[in-house]
PDB file of N, CA and C in Angstrom:
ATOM      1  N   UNK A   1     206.955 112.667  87.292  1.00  0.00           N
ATOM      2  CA  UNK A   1     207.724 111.540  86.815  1.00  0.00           C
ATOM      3  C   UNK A   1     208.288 110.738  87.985  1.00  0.00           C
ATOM      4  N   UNK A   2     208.823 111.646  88.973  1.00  0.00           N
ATOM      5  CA  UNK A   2     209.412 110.633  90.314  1.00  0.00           C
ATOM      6  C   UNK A   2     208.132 109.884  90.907  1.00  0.00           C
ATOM      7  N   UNK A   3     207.031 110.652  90.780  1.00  0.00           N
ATOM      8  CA  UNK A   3     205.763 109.383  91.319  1.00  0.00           C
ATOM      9  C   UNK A   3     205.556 107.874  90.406  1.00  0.00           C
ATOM     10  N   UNK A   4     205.323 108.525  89.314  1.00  0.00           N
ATOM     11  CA  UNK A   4     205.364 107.423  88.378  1.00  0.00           C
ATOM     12  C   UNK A   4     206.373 106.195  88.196  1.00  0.00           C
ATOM     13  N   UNK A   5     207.947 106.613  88.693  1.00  0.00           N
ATOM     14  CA  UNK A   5     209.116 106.125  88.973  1.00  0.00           C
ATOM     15  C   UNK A   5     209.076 105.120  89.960  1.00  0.00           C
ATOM     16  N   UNK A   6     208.176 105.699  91.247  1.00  0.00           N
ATOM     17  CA  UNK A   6     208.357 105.379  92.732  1.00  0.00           C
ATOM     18  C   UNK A   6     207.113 103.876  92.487  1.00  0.00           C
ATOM     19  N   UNK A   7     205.825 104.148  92.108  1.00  0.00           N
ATOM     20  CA  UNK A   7     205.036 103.851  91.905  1.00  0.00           C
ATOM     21  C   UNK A   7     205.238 102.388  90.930  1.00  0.00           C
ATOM     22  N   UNK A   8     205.717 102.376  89.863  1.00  0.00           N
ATOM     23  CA  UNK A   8     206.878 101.238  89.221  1.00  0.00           C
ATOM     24  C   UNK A   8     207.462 100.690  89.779  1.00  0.00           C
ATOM     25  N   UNK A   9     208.419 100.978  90.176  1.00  0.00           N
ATOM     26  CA  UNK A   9     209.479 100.200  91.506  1.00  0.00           C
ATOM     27  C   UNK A   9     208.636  99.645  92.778  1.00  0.00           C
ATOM     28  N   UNK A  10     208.024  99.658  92.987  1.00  0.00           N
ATOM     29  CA  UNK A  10     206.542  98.932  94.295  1.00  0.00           C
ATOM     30  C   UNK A  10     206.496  98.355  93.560  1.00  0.00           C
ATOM     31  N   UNK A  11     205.494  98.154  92.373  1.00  0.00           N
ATOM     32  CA  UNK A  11     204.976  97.316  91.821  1.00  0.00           C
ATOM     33  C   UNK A  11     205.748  96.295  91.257  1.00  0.00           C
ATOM     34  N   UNK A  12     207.046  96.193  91.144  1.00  0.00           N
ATOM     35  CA  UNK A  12     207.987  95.543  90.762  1.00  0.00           C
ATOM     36  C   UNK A  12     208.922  94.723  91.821  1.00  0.00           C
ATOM     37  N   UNK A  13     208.204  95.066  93.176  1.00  0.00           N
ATOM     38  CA  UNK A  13     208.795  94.853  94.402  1.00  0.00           C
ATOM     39  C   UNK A  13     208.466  93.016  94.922  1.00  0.00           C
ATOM     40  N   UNK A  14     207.210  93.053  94.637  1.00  0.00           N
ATOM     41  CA  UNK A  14     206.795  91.753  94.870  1.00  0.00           C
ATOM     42  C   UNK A  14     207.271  90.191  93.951  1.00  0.00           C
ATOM     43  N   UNK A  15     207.503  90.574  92.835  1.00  0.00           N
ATOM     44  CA  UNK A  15     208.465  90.274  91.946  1.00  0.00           C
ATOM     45  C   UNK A  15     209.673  90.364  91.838  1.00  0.00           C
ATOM     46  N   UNK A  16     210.264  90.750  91.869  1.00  0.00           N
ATOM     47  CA  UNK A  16     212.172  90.373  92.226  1.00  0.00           C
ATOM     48  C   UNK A  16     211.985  90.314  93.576  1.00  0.00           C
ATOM     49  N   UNK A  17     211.384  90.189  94.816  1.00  0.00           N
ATOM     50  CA  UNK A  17     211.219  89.179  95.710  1.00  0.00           C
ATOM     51  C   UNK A  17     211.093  87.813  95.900  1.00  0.00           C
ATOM     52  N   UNK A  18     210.214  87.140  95.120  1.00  0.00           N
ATOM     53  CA  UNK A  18     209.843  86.466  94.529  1.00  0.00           C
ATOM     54  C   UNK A  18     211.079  85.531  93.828  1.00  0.00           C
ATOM     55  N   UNK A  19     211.107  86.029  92.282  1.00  0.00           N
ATOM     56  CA  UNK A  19     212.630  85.811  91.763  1.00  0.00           C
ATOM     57  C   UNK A  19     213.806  85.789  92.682  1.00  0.00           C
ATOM     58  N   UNK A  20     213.759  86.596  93.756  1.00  0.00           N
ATOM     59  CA  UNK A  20     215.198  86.126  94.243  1.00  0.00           C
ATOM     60  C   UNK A  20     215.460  84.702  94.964  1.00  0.00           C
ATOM     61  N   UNK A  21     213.970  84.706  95.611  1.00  0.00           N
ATOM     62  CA  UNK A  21     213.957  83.466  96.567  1.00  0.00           C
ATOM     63  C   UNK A  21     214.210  82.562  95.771  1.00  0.00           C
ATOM     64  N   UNK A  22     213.403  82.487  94.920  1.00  0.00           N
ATOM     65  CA  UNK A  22     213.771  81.171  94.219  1.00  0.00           C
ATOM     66  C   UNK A  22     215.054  81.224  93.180  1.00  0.00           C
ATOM     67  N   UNK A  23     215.535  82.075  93.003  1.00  0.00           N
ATOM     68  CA  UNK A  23     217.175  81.775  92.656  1.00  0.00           C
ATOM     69  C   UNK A  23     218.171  80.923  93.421  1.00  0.00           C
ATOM     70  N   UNK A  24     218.087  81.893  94.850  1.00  0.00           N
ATOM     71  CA  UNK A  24     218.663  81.503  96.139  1.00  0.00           C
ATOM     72  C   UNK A  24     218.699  79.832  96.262  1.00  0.00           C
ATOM     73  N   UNK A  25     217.377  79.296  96.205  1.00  0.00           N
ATOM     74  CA  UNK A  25     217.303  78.131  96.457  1.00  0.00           C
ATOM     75  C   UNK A  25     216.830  76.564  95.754  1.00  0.00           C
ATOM     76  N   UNK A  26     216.173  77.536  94.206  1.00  0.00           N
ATOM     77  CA  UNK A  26     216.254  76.815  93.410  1.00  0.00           C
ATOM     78  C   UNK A  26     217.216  76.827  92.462  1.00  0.00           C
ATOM     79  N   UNK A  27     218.000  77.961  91.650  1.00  0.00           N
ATOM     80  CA  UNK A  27     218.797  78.449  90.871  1.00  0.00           C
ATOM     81  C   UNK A  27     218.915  77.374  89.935  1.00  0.00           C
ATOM     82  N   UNK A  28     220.285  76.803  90.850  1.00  0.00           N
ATOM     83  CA  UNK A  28     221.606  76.010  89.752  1.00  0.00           C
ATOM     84  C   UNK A  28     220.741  74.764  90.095  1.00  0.00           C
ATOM     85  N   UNK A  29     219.547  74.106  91.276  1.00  0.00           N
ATOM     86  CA  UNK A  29     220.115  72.570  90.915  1.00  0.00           C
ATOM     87  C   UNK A  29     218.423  72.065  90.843  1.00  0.00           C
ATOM     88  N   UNK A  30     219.065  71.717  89.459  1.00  0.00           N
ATOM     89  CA  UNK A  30     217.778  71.354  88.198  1.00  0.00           C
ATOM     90  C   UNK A  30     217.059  70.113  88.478  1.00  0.00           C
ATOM     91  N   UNK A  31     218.405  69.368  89.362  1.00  0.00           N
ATOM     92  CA  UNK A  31     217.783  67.971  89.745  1.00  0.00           C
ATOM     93  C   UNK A  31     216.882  68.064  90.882  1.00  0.00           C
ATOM     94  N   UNK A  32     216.803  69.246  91.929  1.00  0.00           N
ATOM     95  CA  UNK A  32     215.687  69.158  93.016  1.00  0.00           C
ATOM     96  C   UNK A  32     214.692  69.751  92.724  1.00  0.00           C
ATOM     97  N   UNK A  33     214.924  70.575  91.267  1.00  0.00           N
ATOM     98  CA  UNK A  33     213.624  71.770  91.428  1.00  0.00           C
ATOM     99  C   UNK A  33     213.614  71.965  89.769  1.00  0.00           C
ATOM    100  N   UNK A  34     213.113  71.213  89.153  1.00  0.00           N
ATOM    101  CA  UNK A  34     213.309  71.467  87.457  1.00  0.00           C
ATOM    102  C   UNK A  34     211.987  72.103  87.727  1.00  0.00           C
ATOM    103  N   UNK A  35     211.803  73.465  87.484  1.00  0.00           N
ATOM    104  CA  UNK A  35     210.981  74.426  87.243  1.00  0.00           C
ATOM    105  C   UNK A  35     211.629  75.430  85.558  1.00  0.00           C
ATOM    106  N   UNK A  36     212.672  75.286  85.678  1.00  0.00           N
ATOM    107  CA  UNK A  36     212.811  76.139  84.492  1.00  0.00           C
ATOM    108  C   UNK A  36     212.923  77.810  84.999  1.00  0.00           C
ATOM    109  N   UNK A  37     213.423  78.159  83.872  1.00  0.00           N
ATOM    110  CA  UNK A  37     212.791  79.493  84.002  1.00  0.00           C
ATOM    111  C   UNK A  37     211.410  80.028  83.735  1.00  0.00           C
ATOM    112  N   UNK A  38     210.515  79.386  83.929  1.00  0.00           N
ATOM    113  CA  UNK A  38     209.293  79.860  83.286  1.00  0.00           C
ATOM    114  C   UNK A  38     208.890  80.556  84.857  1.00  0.00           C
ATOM    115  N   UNK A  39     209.401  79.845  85.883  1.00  0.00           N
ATOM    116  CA  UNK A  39     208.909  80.925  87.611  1.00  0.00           C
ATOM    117  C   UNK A  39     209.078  82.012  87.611  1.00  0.00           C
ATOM    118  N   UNK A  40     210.971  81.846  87.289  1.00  0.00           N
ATOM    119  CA  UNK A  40     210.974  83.313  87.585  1.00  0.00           C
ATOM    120  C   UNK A  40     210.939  84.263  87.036  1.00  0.00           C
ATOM    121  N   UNK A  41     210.489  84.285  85.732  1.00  0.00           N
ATOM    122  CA  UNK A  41     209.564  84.958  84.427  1.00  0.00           C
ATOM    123  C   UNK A  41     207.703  85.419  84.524  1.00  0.00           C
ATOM    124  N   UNK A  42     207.216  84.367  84.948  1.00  0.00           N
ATOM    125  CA  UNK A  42     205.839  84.789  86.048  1.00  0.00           C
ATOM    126  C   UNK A  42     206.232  85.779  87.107  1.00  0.00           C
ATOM    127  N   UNK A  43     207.273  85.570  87.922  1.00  0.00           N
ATOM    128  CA  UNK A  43     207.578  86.349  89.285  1.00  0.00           C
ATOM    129  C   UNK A  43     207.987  87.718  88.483  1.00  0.00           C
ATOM    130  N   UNK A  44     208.752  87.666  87.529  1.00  0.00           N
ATOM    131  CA  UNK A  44     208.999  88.659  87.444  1.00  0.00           C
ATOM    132  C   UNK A  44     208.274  89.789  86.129  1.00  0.00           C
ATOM    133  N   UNK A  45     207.671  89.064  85.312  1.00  0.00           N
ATOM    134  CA  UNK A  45     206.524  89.744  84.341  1.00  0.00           C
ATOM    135  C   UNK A  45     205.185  90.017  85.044  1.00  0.00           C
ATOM    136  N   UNK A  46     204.238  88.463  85.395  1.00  0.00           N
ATOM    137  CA  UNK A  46     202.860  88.781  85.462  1.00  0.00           C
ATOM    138  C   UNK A  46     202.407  89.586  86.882  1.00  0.00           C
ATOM    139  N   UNK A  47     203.138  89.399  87.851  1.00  0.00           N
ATOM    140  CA  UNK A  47     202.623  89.338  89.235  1.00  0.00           C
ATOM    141  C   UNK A  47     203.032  90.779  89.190  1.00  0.00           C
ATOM    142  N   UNK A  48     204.650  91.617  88.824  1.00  0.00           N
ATOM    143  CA  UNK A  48     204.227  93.008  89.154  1.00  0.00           C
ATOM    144  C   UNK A  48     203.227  93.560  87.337  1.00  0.00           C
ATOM    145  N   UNK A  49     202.219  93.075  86.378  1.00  0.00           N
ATOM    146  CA  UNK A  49     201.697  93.622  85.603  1.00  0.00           C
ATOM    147  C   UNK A  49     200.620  93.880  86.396  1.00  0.00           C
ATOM    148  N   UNK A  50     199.840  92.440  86.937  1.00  0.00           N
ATOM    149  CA  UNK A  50     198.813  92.721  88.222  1.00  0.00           C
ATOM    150  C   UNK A  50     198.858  93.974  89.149  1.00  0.00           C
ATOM    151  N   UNK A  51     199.947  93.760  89.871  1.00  0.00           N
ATOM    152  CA  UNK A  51     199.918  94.650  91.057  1.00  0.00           C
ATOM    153  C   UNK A  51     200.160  96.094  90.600  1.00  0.00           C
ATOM    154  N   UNK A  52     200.875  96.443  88.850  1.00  0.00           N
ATOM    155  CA  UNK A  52     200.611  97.719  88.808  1.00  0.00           C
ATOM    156  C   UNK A  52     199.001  97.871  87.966  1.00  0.00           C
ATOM    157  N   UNK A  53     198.351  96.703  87.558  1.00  0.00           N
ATOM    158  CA  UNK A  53     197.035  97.504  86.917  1.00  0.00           C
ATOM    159  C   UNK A  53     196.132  97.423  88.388  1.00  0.00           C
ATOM    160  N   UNK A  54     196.305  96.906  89.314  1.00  0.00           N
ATOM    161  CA  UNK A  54     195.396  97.219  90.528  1.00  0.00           C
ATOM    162  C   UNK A  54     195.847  98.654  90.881  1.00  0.00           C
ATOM    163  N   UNK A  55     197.257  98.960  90.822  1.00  0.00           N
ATOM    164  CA  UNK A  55     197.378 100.329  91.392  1.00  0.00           C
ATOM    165  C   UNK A  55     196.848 101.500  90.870  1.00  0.00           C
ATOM    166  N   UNK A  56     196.590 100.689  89.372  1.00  0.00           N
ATOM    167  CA  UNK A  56     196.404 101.656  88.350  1.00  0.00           C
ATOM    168  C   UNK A  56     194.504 102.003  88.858  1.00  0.00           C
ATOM    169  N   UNK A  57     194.146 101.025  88.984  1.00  0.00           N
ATOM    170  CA  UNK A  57     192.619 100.656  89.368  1.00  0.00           C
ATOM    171  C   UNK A  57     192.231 101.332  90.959  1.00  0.00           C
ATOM    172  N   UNK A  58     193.184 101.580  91.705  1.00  0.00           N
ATOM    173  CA  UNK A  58     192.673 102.308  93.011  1.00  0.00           C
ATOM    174  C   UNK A  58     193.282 103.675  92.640  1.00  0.00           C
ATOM    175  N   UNK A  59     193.907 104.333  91.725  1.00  0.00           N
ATOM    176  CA  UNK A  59     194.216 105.418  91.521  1.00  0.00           C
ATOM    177  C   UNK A  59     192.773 106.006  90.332  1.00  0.00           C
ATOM    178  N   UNK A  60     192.477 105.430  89.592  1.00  0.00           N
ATOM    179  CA  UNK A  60     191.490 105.540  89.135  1.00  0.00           C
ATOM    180  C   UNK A  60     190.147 106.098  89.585  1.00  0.00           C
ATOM    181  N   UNK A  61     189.949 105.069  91.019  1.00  0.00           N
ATOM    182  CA  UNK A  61     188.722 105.277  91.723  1.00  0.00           C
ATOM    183  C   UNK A  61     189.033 106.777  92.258  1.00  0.00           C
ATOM    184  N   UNK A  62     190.303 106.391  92.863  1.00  0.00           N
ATOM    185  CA  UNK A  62     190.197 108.003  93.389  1.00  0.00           C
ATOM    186  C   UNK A  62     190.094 109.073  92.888  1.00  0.00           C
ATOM    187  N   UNK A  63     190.283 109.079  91.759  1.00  0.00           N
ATOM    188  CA  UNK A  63     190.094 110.170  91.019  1.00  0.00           C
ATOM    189  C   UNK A  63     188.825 110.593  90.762  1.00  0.00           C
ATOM    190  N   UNK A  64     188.069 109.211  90.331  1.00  0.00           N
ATOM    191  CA  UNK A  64     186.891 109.298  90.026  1.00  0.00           C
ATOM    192  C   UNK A  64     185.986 109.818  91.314  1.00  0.00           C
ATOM    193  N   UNK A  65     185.896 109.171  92.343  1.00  0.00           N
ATOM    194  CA  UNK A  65     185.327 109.888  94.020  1.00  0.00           C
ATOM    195  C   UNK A  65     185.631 111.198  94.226  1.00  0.00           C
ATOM    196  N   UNK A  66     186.900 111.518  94.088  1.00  0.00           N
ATOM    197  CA  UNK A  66     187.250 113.169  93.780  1.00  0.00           C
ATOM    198  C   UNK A  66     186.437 113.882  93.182  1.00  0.00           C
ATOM    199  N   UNK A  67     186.389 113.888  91.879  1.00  0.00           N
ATOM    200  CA  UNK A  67     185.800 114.053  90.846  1.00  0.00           C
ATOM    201  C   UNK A  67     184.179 114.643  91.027  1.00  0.00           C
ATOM    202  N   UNK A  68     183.674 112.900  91.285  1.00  0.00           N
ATOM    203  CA  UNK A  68     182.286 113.248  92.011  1.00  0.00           C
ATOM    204  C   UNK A  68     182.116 114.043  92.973  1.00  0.00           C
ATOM    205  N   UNK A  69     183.030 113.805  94.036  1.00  0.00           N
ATOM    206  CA  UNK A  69     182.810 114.879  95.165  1.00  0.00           C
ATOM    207  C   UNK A  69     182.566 116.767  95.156  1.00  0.00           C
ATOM    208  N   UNK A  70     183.633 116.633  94.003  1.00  0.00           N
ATOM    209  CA  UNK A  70     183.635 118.096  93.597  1.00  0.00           C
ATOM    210  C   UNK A  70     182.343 118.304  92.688  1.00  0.00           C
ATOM    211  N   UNK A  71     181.813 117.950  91.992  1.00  0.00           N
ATOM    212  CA  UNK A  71     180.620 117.995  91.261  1.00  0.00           C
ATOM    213  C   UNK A  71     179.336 117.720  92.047  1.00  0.00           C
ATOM    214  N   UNK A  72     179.329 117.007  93.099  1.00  0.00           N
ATOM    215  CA  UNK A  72     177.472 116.379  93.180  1.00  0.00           C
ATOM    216  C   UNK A  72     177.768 116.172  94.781  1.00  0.00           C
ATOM    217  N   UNK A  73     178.545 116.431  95.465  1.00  0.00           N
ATOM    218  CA  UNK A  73     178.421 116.654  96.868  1.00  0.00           C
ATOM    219  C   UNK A  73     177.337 117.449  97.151  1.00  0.00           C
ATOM    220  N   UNK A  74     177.089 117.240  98.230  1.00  0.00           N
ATOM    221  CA  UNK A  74     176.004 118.670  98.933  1.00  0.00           C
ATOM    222  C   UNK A  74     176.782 120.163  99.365  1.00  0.00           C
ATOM    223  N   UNK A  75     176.524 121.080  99.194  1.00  0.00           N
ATOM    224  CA  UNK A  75     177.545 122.106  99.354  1.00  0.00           C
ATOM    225  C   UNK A  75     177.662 121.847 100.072  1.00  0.00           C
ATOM    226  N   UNK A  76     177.408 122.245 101.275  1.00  0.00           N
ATOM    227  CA  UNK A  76     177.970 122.421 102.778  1.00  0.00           C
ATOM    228  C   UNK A  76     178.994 121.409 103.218  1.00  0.00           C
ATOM    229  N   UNK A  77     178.744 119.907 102.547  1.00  0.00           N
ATOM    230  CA  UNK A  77     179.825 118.916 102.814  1.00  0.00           C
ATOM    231  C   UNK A  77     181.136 118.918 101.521  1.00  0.00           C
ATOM    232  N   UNK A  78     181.032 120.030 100.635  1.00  0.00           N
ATOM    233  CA  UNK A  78     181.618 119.441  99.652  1.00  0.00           C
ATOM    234  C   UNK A  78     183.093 119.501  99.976  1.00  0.00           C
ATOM    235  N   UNK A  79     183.372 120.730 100.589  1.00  0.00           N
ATOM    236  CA  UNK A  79     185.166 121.031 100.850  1.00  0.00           C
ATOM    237  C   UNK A  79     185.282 119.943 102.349  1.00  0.00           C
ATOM    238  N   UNK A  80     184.482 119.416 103.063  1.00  0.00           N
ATOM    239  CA  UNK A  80     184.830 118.455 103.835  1.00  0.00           C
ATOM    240  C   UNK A  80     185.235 117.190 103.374  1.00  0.00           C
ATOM    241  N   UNK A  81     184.439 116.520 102.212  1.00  0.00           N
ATOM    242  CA  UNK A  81     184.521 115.425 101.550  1.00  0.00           C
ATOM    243  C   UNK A  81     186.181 115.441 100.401  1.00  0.00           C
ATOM    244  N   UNK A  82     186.284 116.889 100.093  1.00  0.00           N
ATOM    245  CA  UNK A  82     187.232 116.855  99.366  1.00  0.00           C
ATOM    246  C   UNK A  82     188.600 116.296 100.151  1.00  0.00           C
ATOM    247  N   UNK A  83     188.590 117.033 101.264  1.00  0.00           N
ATOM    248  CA  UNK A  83     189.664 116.865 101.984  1.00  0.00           C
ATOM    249  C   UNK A  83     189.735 115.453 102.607  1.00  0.00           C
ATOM    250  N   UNK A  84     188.666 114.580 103.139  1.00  0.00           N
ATOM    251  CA  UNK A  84     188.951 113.638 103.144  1.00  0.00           C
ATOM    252  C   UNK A  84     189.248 113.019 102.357  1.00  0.00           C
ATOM    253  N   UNK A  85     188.632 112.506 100.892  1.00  0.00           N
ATOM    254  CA  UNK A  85     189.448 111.984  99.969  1.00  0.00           C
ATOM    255  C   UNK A  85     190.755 112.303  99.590  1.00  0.00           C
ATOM    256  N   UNK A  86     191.157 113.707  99.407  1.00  0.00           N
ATOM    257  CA  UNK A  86     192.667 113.919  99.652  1.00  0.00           C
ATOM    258  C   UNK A  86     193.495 113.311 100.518  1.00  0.00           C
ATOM    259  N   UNK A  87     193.203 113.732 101.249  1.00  0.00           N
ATOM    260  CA  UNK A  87     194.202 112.976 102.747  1.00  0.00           C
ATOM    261  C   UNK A  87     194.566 111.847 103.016  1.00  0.00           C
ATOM    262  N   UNK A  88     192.993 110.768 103.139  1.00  0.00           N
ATOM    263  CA  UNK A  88     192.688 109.679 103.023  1.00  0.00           C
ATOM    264  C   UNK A  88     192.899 108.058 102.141  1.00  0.00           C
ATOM    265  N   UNK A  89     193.210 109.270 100.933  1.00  0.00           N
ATOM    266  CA  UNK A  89     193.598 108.404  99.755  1.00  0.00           C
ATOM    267  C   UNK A  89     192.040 107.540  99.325  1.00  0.00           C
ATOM    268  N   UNK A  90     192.813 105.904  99.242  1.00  0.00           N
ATOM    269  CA  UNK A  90     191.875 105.209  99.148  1.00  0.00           C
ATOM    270  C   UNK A  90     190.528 104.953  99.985  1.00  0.00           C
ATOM    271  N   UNK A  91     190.923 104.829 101.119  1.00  0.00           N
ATOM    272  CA  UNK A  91     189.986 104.845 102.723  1.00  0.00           C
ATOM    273  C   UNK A  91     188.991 106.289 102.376  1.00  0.00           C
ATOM    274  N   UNK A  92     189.279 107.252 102.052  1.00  0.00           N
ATOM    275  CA  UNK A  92     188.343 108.384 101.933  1.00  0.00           C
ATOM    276  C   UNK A  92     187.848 107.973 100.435  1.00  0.00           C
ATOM    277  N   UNK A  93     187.905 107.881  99.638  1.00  0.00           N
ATOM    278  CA  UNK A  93     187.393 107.408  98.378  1.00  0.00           C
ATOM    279  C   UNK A  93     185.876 106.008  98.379  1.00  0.00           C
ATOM    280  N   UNK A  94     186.954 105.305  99.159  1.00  0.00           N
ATOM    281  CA  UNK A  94     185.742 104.308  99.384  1.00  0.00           C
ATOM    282  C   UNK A  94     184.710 104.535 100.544  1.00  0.00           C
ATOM    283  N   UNK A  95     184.823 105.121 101.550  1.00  0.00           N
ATOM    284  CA  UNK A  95     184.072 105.920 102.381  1.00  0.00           C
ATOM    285  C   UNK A  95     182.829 106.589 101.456  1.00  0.00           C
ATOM    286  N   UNK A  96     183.517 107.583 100.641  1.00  0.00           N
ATOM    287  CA  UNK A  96     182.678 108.771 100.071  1.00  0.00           C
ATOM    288  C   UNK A  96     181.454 107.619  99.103  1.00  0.00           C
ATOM    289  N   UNK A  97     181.964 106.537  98.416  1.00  0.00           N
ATOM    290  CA  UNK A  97     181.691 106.143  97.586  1.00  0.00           C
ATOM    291  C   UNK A  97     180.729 105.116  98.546  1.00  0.00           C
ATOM    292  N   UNK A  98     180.586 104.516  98.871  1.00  0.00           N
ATOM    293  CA  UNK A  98     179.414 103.784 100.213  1.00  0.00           C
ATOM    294  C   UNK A  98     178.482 104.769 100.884  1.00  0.00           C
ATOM    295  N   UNK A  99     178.647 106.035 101.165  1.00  0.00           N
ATOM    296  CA  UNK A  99     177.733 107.094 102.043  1.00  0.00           C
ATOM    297  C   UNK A  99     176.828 107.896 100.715  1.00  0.00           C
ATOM    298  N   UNK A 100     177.880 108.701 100.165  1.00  0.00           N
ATOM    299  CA  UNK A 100     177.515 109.390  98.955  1.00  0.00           C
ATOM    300  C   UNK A 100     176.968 108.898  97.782  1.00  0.00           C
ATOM    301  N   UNK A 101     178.032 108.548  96.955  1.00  0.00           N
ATOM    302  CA  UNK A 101     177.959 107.893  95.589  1.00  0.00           C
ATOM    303  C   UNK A 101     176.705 106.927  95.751  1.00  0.00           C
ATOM    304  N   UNK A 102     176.822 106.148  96.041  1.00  0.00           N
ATOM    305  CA  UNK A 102     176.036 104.621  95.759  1.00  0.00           C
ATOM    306  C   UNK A 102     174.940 105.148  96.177  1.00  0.00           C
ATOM    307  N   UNK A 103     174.095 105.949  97.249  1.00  0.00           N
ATOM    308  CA  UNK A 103     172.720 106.243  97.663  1.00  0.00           C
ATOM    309  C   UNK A 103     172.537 107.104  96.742  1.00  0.00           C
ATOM    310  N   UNK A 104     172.968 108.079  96.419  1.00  0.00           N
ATOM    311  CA  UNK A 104     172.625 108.903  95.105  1.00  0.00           C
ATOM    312  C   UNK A 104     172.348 108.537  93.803  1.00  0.00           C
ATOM    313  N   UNK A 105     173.265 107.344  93.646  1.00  0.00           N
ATOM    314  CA  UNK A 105     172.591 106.598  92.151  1.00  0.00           C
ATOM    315  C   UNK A 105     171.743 105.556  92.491  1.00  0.00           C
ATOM    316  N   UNK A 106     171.488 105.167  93.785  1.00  0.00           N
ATOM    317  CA  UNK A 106     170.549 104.335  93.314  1.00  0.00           C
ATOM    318  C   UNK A 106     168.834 105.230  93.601  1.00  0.00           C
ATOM    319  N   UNK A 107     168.916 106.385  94.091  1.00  0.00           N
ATOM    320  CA  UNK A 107     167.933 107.497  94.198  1.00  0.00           C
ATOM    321  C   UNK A 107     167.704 107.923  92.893  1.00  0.00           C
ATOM    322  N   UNK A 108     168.888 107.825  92.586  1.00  0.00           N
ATOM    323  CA  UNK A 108     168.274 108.521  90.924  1.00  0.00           C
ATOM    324  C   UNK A 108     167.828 107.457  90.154  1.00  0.00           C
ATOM    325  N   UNK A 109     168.109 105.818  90.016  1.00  0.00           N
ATOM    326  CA  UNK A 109     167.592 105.157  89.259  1.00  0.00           C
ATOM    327  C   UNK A 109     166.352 104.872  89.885  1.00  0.00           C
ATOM    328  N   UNK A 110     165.672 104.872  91.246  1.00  0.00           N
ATOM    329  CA  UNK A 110     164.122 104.305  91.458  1.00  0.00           C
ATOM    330  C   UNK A 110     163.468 105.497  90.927  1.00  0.00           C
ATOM    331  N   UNK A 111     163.920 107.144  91.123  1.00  0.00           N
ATOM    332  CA  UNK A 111     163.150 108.301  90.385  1.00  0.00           C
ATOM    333  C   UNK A 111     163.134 107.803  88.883  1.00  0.00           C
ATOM    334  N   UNK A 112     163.910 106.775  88.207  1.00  0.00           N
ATOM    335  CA  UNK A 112     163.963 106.957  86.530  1.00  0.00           C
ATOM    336  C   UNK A 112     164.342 107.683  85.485  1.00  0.00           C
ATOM    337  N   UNK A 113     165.728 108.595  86.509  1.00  0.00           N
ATOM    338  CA  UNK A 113     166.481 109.182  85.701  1.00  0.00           C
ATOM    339  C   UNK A 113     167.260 108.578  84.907  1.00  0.00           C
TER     340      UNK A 113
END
């Protein structure tokens, strides 16, 4: 739950950033900056919904590269590959997934599996 917590609050970071600036300096005066509230309602709804379904989307992959790794690695590399994707996070995920993953499926689709 504290990841999930921590992980929320980032994603919410770029947004009440956002919102503050333009409080600061647009706020109260309507006559230099009639924006409305509709900014800082974007700043503060759409931009962290984005930035948490991307997080949601590189947590995903990794799982998924994990995943594969543990299943369809070559033995001898498999507890090497694991640990890099562990460690590595994203950078080992997309690594595994350019060397490994992608030459393996596209080997298996010219065989016609």
């Amino acid at each position: 739950m504290k990841k999930f917590l921590s992980t929320l609050s980032l994603a919410l970071v770029p947004g009440i950033a956002s919102a503050q600036h333009y409080m600061m300096y647009y706020g109260g005066d309507y006559g230099y900056a009639n924006y409305g509230w509709h900014v800082p309602l974007f700043f503060l709804v759409f931009i962290p919904v984005i930035w948490f379904l991307f997080c949601l989307a590189v947590f995903v992959l990794w799982i998924w590269m994990l995943i594969d790794a543990i299943k369809y690695a070559p033995e001898k590399m498999k507890l090497v590959w694991v640990i890099v994707i562990i460690f590595t996070c994203i950078i080992g995920a997309l690594i595994y997934y350019f060397v490994e993953h992608r030459p393996r499926i596209k080997a298996e689709k010219k065989e016609g599996k």
